[in-house]
PDB file of N, CA and C in Angstrom:
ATOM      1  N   UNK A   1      17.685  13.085 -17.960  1.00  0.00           N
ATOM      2  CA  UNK A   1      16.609  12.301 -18.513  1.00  0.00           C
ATOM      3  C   UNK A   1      15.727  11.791 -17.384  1.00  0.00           C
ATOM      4  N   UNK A   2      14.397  11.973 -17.591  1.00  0.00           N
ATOM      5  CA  UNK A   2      13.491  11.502 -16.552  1.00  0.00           C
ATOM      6  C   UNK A   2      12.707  10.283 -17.106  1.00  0.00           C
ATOM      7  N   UNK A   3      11.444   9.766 -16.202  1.00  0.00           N
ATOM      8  CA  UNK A   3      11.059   8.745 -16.653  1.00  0.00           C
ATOM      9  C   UNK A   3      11.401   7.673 -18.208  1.00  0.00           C
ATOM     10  N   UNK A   4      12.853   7.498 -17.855  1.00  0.00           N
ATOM     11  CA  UNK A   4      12.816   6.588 -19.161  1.00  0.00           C
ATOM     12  C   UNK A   4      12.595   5.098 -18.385  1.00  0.00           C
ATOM     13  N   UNK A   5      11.912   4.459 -19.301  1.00  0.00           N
ATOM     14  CA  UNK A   5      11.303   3.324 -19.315  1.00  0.00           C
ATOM     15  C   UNK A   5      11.913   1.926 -19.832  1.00  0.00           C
ATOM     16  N   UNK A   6      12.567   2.111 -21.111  1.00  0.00           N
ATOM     17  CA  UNK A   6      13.154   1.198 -21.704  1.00  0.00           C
ATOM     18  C   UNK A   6      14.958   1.788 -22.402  1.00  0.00           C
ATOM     19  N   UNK A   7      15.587   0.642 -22.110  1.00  0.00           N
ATOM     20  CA  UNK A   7      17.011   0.707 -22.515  1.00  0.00           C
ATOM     21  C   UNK A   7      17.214  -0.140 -23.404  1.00  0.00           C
ATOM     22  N   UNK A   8      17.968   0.321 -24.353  1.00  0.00           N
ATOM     23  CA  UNK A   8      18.080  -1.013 -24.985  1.00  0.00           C
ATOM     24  C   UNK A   8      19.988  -0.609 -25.940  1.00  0.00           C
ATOM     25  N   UNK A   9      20.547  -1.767 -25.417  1.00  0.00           N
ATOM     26  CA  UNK A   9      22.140  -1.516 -25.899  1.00  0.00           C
ATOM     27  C   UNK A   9      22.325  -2.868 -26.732  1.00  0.00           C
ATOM     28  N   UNK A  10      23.061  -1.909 -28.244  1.00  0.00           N
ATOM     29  CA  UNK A  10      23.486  -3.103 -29.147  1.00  0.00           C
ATOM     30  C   UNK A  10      24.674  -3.467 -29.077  1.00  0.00           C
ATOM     31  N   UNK A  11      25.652  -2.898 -28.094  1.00  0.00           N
ATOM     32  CA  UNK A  11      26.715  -3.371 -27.337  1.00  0.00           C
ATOM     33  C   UNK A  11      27.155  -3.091 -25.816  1.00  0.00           C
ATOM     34  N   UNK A  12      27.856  -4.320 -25.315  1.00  0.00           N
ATOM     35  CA  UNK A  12      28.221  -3.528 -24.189  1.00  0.00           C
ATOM     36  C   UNK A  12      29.522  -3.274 -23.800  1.00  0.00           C
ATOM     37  N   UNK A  13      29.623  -2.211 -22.771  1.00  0.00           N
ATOM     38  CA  UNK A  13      30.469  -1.726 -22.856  1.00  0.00           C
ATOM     39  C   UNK A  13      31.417  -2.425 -21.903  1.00  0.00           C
ATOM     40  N   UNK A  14      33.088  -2.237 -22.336  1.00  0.00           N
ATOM     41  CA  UNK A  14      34.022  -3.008 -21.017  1.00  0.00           C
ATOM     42  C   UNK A  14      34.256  -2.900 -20.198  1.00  0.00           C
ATOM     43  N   UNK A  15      33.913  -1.393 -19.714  1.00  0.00           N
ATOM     44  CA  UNK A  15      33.824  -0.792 -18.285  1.00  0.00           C
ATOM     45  C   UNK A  15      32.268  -1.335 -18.084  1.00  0.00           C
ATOM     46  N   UNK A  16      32.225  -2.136 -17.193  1.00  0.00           N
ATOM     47  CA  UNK A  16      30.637  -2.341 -16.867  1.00  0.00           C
ATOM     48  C   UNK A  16      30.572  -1.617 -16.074  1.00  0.00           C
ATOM     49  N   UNK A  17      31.038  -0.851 -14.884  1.00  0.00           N
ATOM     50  CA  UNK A  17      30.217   0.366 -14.102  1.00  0.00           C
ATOM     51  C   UNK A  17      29.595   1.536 -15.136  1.00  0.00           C
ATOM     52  N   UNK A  18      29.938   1.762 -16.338  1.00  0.00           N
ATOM     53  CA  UNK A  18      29.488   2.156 -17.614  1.00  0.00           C
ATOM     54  C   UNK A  18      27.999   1.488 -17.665  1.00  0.00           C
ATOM     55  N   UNK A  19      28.046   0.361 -18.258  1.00  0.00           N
ATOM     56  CA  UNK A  19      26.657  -0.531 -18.008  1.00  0.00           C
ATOM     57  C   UNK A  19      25.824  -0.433 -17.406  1.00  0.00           C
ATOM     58  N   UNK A  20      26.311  -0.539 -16.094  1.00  0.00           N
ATOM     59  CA  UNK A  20      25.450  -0.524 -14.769  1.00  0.00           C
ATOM     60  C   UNK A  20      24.643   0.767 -14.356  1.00  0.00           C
ATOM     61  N   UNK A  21      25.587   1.928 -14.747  1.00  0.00           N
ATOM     62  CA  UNK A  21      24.970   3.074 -14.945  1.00  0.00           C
ATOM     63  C   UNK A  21      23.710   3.160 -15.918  1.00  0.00           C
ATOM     64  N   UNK A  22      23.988   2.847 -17.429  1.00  0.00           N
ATOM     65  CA  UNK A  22      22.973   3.350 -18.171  1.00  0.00           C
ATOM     66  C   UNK A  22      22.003   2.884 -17.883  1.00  0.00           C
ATOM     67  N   UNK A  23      22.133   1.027 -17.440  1.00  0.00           N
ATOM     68  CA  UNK A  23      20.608   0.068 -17.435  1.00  0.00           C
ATOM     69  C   UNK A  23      19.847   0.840 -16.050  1.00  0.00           C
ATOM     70  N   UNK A  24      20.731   1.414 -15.206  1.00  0.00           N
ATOM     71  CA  UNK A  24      19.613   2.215 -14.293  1.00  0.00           C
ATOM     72  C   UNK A  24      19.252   3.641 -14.134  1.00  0.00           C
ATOM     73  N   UNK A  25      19.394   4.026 -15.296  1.00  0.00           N
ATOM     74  CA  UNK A  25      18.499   4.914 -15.616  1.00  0.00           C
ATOM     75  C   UNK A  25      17.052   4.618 -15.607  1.00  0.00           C
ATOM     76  N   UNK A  26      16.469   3.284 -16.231  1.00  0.00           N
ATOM     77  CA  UNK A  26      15.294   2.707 -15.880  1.00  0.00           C
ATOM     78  C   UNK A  26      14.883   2.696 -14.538  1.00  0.00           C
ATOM     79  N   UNK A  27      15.129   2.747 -13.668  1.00  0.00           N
ATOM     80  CA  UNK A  27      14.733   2.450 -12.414  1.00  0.00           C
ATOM     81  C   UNK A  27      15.120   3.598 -11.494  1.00  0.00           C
ATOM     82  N   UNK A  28      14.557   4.798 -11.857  1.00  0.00           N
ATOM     83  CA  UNK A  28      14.696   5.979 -10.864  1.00  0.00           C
ATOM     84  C   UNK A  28      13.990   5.785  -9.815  1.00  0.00           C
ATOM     85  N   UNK A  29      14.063   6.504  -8.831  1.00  0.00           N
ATOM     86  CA  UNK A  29      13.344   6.846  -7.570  1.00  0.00           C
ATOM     87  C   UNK A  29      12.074   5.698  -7.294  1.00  0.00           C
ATOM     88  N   UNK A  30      12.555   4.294  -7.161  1.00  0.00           N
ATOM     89  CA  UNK A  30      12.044   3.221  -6.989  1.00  0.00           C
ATOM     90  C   UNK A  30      11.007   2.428  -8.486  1.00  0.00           C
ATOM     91  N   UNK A  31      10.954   2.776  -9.261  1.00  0.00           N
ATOM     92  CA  UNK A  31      10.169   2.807 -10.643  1.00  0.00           C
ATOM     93  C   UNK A  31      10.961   1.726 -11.060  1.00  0.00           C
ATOM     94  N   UNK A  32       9.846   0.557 -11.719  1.00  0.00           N
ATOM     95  CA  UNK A  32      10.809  -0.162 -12.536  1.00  0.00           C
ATOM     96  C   UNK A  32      10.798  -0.112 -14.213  1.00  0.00           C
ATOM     97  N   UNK A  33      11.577  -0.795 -14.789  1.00  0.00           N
ATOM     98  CA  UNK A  33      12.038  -0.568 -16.078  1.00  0.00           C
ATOM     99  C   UNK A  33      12.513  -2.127 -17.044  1.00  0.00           C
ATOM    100  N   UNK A  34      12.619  -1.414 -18.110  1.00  0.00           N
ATOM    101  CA  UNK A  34      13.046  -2.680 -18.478  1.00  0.00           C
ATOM    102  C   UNK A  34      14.873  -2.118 -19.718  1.00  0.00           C
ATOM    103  N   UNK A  35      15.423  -3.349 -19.566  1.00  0.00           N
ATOM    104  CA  UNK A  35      16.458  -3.261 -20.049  1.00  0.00           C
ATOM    105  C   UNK A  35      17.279  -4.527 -20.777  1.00  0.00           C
ATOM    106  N   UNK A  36      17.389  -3.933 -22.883  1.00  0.00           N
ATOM    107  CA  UNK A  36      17.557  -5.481 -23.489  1.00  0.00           C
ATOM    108  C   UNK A  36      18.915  -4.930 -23.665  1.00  0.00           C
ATOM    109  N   UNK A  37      19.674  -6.390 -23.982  1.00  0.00           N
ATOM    110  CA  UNK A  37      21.041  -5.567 -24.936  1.00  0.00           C
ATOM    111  C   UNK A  37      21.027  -7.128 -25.617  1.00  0.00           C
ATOM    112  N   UNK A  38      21.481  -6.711 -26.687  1.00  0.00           N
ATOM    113  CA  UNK A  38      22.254  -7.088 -27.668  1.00  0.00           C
ATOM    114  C   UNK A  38      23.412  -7.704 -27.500  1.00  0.00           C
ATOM    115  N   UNK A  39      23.644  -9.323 -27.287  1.00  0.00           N
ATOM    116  CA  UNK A  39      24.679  -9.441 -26.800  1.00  0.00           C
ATOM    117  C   UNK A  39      25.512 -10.693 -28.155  1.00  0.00           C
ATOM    118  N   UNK A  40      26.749 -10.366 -28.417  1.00  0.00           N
ATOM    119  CA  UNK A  40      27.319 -11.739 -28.993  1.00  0.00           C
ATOM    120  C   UNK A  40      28.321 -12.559 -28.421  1.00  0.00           C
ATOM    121  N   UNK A  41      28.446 -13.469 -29.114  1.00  0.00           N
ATOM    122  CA  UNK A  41      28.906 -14.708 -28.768  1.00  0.00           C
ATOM    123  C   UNK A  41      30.462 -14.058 -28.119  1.00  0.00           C
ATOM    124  N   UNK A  42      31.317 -13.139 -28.757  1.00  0.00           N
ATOM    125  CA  UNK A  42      32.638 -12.926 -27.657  1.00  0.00           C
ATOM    126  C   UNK A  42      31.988 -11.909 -26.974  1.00  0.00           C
ATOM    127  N   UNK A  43      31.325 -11.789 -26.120  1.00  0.00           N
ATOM    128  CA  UNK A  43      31.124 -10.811 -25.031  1.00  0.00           C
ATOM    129  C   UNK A  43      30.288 -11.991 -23.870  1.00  0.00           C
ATOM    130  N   UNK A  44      30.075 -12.666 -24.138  1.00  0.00           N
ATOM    131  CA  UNK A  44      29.044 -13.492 -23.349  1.00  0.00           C
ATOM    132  C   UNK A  44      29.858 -14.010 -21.598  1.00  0.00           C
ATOM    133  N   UNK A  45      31.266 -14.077 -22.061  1.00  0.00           N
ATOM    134  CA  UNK A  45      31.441 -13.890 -20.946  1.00  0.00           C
ATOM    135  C   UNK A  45      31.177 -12.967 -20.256  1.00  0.00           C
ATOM    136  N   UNK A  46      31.019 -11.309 -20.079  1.00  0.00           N
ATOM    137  CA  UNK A  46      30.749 -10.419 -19.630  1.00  0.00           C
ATOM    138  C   UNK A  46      29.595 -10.448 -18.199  1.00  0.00           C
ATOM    139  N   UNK A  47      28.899 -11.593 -19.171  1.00  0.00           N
ATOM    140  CA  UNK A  47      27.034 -11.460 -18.743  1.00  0.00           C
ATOM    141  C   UNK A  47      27.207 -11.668 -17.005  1.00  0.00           C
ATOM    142  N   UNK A  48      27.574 -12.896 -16.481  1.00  0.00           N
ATOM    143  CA  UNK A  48      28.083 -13.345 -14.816  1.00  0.00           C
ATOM    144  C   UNK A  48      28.380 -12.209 -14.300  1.00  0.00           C
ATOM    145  N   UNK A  49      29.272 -11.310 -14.808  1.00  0.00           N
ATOM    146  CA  UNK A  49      29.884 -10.142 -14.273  1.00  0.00           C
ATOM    147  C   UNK A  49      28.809  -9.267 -14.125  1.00  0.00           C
ATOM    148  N   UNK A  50      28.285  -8.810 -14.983  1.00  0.00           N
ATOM    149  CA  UNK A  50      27.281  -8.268 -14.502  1.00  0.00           C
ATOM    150  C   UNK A  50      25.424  -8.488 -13.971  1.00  0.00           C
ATOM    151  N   UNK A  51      25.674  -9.649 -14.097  1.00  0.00           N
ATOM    152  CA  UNK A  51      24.263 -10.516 -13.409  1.00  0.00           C
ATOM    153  C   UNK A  51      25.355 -10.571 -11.709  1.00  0.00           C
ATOM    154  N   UNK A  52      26.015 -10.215 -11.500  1.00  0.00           N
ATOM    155  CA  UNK A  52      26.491  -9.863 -10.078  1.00  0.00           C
ATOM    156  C   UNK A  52      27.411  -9.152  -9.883  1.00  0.00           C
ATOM    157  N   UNK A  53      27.119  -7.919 -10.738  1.00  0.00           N
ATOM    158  CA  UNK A  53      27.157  -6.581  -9.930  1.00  0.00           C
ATOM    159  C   UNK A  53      25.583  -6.146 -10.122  1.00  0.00           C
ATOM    160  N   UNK A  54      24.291  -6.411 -10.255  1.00  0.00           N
ATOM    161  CA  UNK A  54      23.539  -5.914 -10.498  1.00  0.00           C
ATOM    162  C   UNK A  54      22.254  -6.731  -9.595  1.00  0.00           C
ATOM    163  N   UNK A  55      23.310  -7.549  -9.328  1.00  0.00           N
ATOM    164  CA  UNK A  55      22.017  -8.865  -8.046  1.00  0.00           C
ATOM    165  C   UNK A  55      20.704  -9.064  -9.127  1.00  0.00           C
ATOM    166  N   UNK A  56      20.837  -9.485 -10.003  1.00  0.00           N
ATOM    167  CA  UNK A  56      19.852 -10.460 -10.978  1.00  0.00           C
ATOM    168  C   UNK A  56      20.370 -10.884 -12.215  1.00  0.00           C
ATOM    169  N   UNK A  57      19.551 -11.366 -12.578  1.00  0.00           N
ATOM    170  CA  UNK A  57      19.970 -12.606 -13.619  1.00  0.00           C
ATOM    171  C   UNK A  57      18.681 -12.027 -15.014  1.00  0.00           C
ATOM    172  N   UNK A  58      19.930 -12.095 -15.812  1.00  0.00           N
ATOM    173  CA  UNK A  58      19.362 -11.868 -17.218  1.00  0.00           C
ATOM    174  C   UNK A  58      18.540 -13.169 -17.701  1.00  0.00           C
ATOM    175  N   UNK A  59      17.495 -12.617 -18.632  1.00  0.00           N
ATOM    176  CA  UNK A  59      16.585 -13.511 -20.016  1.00  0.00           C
ATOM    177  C   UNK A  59      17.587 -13.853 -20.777  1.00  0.00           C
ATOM    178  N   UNK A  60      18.303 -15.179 -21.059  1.00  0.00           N
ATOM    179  CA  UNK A  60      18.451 -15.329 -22.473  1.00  0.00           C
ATOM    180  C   UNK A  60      17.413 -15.444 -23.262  1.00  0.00           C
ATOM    181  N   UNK A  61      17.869 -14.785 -24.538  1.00  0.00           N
ATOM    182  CA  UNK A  61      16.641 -15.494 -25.795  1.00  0.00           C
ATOM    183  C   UNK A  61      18.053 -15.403 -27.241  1.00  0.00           C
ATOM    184  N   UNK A  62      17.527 -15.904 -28.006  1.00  0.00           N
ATOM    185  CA  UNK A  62      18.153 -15.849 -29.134  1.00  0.00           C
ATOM    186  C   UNK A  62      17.659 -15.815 -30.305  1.00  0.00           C
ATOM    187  N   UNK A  63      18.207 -14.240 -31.193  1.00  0.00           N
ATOM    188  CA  UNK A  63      17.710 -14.006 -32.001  1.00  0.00           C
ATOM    189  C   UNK A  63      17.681 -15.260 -33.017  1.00  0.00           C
ATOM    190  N   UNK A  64      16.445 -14.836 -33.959  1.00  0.00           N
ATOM    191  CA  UNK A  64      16.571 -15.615 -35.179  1.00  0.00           C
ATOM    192  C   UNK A  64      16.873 -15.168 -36.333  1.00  0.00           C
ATOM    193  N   UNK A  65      17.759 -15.346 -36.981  1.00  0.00           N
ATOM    194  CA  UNK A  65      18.354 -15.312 -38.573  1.00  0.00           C
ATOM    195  C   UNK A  65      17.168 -15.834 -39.835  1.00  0.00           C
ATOM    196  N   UNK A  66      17.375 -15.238 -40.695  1.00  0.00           N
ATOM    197  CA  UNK A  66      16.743 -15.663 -42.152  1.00  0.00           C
ATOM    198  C   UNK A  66      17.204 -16.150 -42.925  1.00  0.00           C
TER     199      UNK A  66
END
């Protein structure tokens, strides 16, 4: 896959070198990208773990319900 641009995961996975892989697919050969996931409340620990293996820090936002 070449120039992909946007990622977007409605789960993540427990192997985060798994993770870490797909979200940089966005960012080939210096190009940046963007990358959302879908995260819930038992995975949230996850997030630290990979906001450092990845040297940055995620957007929270939170969806809204109807």
């Amino acid at each position: 896959m070449k120039d992909v641009t946007h990622v977007i995961n409605y789960s993540i996975p427990r192997e985060l070198d798994s993770y870490v892989h797909r979200i940089g697919r966005t960012a080939r050969s210096g190009k940046s990208g963007f990358a959302m996931s879908l995260v819930t409340q038992s995975n949230m620990s996850l997030i630290p773990r990979i906001e450092k293996m990845t040297s940055s820090r995620m957007r929270r936002q939170t969806a809204q319900t109807s």
